[in-house]
Protein backbone atom coordinates (compact mmCIF):
# COMPACT_ATOMS: atom_id res chain seq x y z
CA UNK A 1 278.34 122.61 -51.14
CA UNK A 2 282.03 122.39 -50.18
CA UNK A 3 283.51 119.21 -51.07
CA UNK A 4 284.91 116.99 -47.87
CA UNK A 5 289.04 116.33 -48.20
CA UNK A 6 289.63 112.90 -49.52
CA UNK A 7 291.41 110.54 -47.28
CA UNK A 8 294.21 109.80 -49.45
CA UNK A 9 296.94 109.84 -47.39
CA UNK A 10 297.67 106.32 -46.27
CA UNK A 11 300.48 104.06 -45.33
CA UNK A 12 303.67 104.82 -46.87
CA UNK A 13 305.03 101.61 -48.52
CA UNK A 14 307.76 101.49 -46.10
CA UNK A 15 305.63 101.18 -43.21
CA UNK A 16 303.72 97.96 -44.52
CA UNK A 17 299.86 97.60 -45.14
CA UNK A 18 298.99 94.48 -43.80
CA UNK A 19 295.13 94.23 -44.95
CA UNK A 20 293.71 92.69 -41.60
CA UNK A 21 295.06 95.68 -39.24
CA UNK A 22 292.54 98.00 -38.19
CA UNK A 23 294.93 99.72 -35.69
CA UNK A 24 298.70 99.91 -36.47
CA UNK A 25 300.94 101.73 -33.69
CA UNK A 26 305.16 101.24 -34.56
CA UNK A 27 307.38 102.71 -32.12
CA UNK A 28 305.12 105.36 -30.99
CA UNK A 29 305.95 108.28 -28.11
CA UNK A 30 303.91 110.67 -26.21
CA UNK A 31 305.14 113.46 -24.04
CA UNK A 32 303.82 116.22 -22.59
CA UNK A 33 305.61 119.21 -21.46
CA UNK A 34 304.82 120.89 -18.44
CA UNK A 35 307.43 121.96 -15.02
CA UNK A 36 309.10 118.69 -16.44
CA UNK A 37 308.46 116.48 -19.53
CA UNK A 38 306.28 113.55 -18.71
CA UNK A 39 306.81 111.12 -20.77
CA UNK A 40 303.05 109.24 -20.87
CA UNK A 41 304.28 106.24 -23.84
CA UNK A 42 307.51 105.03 -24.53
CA UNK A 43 307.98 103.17 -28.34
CA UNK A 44 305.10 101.28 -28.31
CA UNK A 45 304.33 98.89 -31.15
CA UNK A 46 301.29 96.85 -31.51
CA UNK A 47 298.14 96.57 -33.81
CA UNK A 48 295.08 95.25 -33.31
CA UNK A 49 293.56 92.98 -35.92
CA UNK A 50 290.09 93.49 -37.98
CA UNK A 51 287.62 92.09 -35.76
CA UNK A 52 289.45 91.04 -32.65
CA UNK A 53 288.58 92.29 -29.07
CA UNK A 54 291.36 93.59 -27.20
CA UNK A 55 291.84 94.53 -23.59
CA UNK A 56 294.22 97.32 -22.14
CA UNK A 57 295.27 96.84 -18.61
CA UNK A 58 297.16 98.80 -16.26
CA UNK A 59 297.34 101.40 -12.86
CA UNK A 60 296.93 104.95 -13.26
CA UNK A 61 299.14 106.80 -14.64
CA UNK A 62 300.33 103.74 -16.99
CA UNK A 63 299.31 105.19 -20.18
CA UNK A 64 296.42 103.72 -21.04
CA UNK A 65 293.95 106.43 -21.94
CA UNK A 66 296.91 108.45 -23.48
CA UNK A 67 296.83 104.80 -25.51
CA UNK A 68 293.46 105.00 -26.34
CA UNK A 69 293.40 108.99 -27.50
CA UNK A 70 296.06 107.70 -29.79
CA UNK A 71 294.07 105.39 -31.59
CA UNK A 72 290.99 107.35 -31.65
CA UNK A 73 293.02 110.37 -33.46
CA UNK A 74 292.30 112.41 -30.46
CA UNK A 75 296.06 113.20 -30.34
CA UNK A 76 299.10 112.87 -31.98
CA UNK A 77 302.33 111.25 -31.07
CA UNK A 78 305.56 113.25 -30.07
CA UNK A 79 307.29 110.66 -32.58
CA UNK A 80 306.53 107.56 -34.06
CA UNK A 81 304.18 106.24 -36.12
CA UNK A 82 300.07 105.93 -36.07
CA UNK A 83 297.49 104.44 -38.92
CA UNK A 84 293.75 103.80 -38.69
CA UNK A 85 292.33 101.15 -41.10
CA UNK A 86 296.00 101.93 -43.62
CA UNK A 87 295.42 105.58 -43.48
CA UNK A 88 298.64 107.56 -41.88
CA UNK A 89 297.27 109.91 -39.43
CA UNK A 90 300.50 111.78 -38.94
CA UNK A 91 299.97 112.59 -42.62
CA UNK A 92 296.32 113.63 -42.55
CA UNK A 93 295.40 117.20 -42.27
CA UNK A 94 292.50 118.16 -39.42
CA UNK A 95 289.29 118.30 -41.40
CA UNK A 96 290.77 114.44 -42.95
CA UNK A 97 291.37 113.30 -39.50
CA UNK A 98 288.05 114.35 -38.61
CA UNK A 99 286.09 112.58 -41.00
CA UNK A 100 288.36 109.59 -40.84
CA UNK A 101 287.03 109.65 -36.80
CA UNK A 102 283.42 110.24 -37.78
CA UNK A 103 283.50 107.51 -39.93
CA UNK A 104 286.05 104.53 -38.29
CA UNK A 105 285.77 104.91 -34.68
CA UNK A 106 282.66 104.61 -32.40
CA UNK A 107 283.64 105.82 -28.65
CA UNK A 108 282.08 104.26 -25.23
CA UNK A 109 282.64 106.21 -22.60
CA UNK A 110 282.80 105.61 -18.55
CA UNK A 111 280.64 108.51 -17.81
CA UNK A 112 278.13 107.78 -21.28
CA UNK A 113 278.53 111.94 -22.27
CA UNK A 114 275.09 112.03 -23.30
CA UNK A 115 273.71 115.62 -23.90
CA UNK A 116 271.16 116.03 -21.02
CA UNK A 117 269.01 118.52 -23.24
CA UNK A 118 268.31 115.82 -25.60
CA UNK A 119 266.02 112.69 -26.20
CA UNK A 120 267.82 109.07 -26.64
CA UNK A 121 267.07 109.84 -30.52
CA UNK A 122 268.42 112.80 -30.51
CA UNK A 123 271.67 111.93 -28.70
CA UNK A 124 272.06 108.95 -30.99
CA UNK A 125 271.23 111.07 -34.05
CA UNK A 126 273.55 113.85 -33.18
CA UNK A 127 276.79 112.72 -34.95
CA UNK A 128 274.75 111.77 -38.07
CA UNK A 129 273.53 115.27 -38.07
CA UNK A 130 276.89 116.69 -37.87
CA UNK A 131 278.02 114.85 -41.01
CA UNK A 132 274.63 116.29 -43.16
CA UNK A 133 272.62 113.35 -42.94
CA UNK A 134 268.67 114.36 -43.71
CA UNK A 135 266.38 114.65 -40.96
CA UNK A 136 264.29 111.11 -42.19
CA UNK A 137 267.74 109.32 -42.08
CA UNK A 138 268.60 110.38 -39.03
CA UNK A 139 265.51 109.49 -37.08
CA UNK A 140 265.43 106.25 -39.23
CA UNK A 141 269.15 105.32 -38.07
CA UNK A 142 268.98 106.31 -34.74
CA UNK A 143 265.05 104.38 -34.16
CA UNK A 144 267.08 101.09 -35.61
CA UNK A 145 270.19 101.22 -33.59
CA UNK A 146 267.89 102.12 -30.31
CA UNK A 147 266.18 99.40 -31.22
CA UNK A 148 269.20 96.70 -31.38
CA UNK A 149 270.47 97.89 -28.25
CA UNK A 150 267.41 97.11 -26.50
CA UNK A 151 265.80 100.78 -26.15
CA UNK A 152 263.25 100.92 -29.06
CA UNK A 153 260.84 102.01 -26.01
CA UNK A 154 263.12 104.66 -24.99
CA UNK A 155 263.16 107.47 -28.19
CA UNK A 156 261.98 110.25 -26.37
CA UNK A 157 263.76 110.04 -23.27
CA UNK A 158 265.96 112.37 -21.83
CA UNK A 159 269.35 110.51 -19.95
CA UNK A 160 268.02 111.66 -16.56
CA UNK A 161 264.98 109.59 -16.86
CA UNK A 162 267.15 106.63 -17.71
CA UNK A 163 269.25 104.19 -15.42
CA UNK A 164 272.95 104.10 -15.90
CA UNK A 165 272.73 100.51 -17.85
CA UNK A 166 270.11 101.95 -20.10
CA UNK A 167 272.37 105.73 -20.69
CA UNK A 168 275.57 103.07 -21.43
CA UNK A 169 272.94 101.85 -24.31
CA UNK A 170 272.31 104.89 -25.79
CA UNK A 171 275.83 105.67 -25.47
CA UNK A 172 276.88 102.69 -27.52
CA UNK A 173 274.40 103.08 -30.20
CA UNK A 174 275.47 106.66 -30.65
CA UNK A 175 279.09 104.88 -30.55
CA UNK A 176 277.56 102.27 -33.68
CA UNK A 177 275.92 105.45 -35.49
CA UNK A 178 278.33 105.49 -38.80
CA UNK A 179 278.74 101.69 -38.39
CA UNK A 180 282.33 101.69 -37.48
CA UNK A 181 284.77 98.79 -37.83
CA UNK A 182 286.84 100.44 -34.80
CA UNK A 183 285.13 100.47 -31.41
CA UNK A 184 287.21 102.17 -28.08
CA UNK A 185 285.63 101.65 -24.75
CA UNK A 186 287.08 103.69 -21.96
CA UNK A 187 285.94 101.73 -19.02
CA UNK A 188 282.85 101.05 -20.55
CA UNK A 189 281.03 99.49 -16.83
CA UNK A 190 283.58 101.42 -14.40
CA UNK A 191 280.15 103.39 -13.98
CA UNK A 192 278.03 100.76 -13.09
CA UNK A 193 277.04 97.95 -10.86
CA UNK A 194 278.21 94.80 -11.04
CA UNK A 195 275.23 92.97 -12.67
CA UNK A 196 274.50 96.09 -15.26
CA UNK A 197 278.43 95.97 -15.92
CA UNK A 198 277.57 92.31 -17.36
CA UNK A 199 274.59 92.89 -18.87
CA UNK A 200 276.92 95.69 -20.95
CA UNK A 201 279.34 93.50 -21.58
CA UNK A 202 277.20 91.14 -23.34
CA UNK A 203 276.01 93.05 -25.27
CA UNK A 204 279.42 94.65 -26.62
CA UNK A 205 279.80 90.76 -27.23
CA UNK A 206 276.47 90.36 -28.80
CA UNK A 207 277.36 93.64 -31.27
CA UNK A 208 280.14 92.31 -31.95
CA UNK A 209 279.42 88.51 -33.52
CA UNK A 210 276.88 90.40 -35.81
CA UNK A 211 279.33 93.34 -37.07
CA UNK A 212 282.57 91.97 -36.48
CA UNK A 213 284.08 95.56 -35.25
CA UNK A 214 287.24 95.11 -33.29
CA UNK A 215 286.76 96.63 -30.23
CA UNK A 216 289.62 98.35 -28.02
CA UNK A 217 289.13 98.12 -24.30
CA UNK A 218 290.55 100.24 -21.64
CA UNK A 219 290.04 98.76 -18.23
CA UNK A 220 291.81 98.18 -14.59
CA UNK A 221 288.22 95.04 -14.30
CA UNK A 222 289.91 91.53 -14.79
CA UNK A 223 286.33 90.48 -15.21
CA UNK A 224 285.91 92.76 -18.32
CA UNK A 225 289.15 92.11 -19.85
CA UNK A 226 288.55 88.44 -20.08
CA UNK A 227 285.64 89.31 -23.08
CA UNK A 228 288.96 90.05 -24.74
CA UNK A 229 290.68 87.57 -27.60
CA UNK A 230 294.07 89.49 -26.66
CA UNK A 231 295.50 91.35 -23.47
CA UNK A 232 297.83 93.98 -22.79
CA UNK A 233 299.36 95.48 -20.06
CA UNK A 234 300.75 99.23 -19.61
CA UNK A 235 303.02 100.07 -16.28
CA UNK A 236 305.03 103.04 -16.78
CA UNK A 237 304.18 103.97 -20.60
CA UNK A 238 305.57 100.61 -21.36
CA UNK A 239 304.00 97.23 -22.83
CA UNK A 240 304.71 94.64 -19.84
CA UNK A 241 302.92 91.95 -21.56
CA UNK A 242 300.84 90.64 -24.63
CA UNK A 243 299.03 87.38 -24.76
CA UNK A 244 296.05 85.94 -26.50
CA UNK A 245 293.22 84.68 -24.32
């Protein structure tokens, strides 16, 4: 069996490795070229600490989700400079950046992306799969994590038979599935009703005293931001403001 790449590329000396930043973003750019360039962030710095919650504010077309693609090694920057838990992902090739997302960052999504075909197990299994896990493991994992998030009555439902609270659950133990210490939530209850949204939310809170993963999230919901133990605000690809909660 082929060997996976080791992920020894991390930060250059240089750039600093401060041990208790999971994300680390120093003077970052994204552009995209099109008619005109669009310039979607402008030198951004920040980090976001091991175990911290942090909210992302601003209107669309601010940069946030360009932000949050960033961090979850969905993209590269046009310049500047990106590391997940110390490991430089400008210097990682694709299969390394691939298993360095498999295995650091969980993703919540507005719209859940659950595969309609399959059961809550099988959704929640499908990323262990994918990385060779055995079939026993699998089903083991995925019955526990179904279980913490409530569902453990659930396994063999298919999302269409669930309500949207109880997809968002599957969603975010798919999201916990290789234990991550990153979590990124792109509008994690913009999908949901008010009272659901909560429910959600405390339970990203709930997850998140027992496995102290710092969570990212991406919101324009003042009432989900203030989970957060820092906020930030985006208007036109810039940082506006940073403050601690």
């Amino acid at each position: 069996m082929q060997q996976e790449t080791s992920l020894c590329c991390e930060v250059p000396e240089a750039a600093g490795h401060p041990e208790g930043q999971m994300v680390r973003l120093q003077g970052v750019t994204k552009e995209f070229d099109g008619a005109r360039k669009l310039r979607a962030l402008d030198n951004i710095t920040l980090h976001v600490e091991r175990g911290e919650i942090v909210s992302i504010l601003g209107p669309s077309g601010s940069g946030k989700s360009t932000l949050l693609n960033l961090m979850g090694t969905l993209d590269r920057p046009t310049s500047g400079f990106v590391a997940i838990d110390g490991h430089d992902v400008n210097s990682l090739n694709d299969d390394s950046v691939t298993r360095l997302r498999r295995e650091k960052i969980g993703f919540i999504f507005q719209f859940f992306n659950l595969l309609p075909g399959l059961t809550c197990l099988q959704n929640v299994g499908l990323p262990l799969h994918l990385g060779g896990w055995s079939s026993a493991r699998v089903k083991e994992r995925a019955h526990l994590l179904l279980r913490l998030v409530g569902l453990g009555d659930r396994l063999d439902h298919l999302p269409d038979e669930l309500s949207g609270g109880e997809r968002q659950r599957v969603a975010i133990a798919r999201a916990l599935a290789y234990e991550p210490p990153l979590l990124l939530a792109d509008e994690p209850t913009g999908n949901l009703d008010s009272d659901t949204g909560k429910e959600i939310l405390a339970l990203l809170q709930d997850l998140h005293r027992r496995a102290s993963s710092a969570i990212v999230l991406v919101t324009h919901d003042e009432s989900v931001a203030r989970i957060a133990t820092r906020r930030i605000a985006l208007r036109d690809a810039r940082i506006v403001e940073e403050r601690r909660l």
